[in-house]
PDB file of N, CA and C in Angstrom:
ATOM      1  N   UNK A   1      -4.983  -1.804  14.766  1.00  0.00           N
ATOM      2  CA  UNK A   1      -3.761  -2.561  14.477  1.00  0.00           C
ATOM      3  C   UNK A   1      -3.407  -3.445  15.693  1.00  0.00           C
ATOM      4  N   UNK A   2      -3.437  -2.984  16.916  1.00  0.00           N
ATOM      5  CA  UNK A   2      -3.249  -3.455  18.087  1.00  0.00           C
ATOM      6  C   UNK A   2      -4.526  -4.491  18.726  1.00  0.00           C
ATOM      7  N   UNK A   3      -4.369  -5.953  18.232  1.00  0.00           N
ATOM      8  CA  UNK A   3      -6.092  -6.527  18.479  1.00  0.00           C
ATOM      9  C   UNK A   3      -5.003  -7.698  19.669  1.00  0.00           C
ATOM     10  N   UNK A   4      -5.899  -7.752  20.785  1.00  0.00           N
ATOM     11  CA  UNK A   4      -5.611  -8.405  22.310  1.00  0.00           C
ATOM     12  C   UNK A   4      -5.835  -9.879  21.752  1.00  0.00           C
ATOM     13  N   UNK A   5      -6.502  -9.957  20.297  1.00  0.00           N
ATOM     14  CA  UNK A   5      -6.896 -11.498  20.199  1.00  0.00           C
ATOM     15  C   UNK A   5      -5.867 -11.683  19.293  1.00  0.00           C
ATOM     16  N   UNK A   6      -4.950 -10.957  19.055  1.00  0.00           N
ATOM     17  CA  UNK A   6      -3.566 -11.682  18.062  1.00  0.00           C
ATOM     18  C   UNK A   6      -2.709 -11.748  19.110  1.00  0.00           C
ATOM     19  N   UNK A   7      -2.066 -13.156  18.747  1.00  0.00           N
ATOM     20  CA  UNK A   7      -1.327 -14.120  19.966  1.00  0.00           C
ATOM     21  C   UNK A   7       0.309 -13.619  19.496  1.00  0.00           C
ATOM     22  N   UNK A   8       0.231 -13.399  18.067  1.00  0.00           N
ATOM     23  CA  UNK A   8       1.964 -12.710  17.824  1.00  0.00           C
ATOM     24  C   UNK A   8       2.028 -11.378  17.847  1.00  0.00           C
ATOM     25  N   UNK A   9       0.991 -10.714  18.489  1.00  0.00           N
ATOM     26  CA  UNK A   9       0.848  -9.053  18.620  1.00  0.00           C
ATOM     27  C   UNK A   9       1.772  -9.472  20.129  1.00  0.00           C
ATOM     28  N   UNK A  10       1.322 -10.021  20.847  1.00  0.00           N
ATOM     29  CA  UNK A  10       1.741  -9.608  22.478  1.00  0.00           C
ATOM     30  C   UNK A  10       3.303 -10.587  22.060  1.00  0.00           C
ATOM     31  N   UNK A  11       3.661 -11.468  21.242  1.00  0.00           N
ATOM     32  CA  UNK A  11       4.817 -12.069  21.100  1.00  0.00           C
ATOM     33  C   UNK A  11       6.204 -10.797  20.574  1.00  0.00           C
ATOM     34  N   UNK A  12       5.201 -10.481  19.850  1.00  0.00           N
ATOM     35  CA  UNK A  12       6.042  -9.243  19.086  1.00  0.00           C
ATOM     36  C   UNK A  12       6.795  -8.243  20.578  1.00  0.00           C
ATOM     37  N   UNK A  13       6.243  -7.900  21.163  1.00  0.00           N
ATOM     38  CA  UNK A  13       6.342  -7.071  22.242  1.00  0.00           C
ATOM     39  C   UNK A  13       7.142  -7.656  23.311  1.00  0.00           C
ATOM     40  N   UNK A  14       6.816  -9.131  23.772  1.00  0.00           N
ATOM     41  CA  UNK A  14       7.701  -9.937  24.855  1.00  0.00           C
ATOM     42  C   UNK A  14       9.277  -9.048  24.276  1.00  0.00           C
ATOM     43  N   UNK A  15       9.914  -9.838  22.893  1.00  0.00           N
ATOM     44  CA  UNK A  15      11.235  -9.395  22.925  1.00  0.00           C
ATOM     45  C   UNK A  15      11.337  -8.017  23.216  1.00  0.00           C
ATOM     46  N   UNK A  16      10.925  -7.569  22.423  1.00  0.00           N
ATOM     47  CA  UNK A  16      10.936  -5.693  22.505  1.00  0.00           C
ATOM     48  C   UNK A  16      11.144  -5.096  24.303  1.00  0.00           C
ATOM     49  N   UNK A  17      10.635  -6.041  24.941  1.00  0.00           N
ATOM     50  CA  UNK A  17      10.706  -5.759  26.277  1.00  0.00           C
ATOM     51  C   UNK A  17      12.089  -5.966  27.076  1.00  0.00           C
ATOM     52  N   UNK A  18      12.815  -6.460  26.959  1.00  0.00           N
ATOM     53  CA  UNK A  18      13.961  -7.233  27.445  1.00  0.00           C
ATOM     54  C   UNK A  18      15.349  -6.224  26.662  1.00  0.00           C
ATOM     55  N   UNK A  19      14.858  -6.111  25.274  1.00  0.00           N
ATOM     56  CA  UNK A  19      15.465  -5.258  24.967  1.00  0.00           C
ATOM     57  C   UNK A  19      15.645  -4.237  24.962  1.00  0.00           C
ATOM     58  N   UNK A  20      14.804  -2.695  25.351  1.00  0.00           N
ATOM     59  CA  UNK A  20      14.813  -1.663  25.409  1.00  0.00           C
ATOM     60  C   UNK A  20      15.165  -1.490  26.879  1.00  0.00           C
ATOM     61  N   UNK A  21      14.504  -2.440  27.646  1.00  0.00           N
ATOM     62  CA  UNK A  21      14.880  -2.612  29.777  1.00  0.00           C
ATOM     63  C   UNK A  21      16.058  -1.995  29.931  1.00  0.00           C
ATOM     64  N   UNK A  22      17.306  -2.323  28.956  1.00  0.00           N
ATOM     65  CA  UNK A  22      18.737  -1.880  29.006  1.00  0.00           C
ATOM     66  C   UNK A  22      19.053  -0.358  28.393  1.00  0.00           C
ATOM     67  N   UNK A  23      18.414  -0.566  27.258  1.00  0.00           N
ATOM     68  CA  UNK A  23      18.730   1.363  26.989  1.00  0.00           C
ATOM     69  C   UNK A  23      17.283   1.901  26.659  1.00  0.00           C
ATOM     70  N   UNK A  24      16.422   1.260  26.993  1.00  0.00           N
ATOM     71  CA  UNK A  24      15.090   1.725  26.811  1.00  0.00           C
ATOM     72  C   UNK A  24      14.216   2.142  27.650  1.00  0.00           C
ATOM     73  N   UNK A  25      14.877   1.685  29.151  1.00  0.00           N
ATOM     74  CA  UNK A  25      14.742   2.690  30.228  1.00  0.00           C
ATOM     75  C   UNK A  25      14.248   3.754  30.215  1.00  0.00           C
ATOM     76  N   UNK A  26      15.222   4.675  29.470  1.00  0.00           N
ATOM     77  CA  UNK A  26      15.196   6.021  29.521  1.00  0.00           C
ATOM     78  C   UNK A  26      14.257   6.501  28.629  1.00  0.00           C
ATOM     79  N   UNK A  27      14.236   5.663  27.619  1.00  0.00           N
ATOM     80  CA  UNK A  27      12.932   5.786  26.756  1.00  0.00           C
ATOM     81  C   UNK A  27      11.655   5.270  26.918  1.00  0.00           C
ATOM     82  N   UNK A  28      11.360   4.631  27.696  1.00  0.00           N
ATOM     83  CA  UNK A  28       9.371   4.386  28.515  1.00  0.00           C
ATOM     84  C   UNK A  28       9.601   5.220  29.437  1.00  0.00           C
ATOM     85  N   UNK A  29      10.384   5.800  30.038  1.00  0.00           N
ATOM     86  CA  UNK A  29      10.338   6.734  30.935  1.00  0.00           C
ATOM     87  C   UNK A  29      10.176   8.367  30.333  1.00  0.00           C
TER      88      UNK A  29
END
């Protein structure tokens, strides 16, 4: 599901990043 050659796989994830940073901290941790 996860292929390095889909360009909206890693797009998908940019937001996801910015957003969890704030309460998602605690959750990648």
């Amino acid at each position: 599901m996860i292929v390095p050659t889909d360009p909206p796989d890693l797009t998908s994830i940019e937001p996801v990043e910015p957003m969890p940073s704030l309460d998602g901290d605690d959750y990648l941790d």
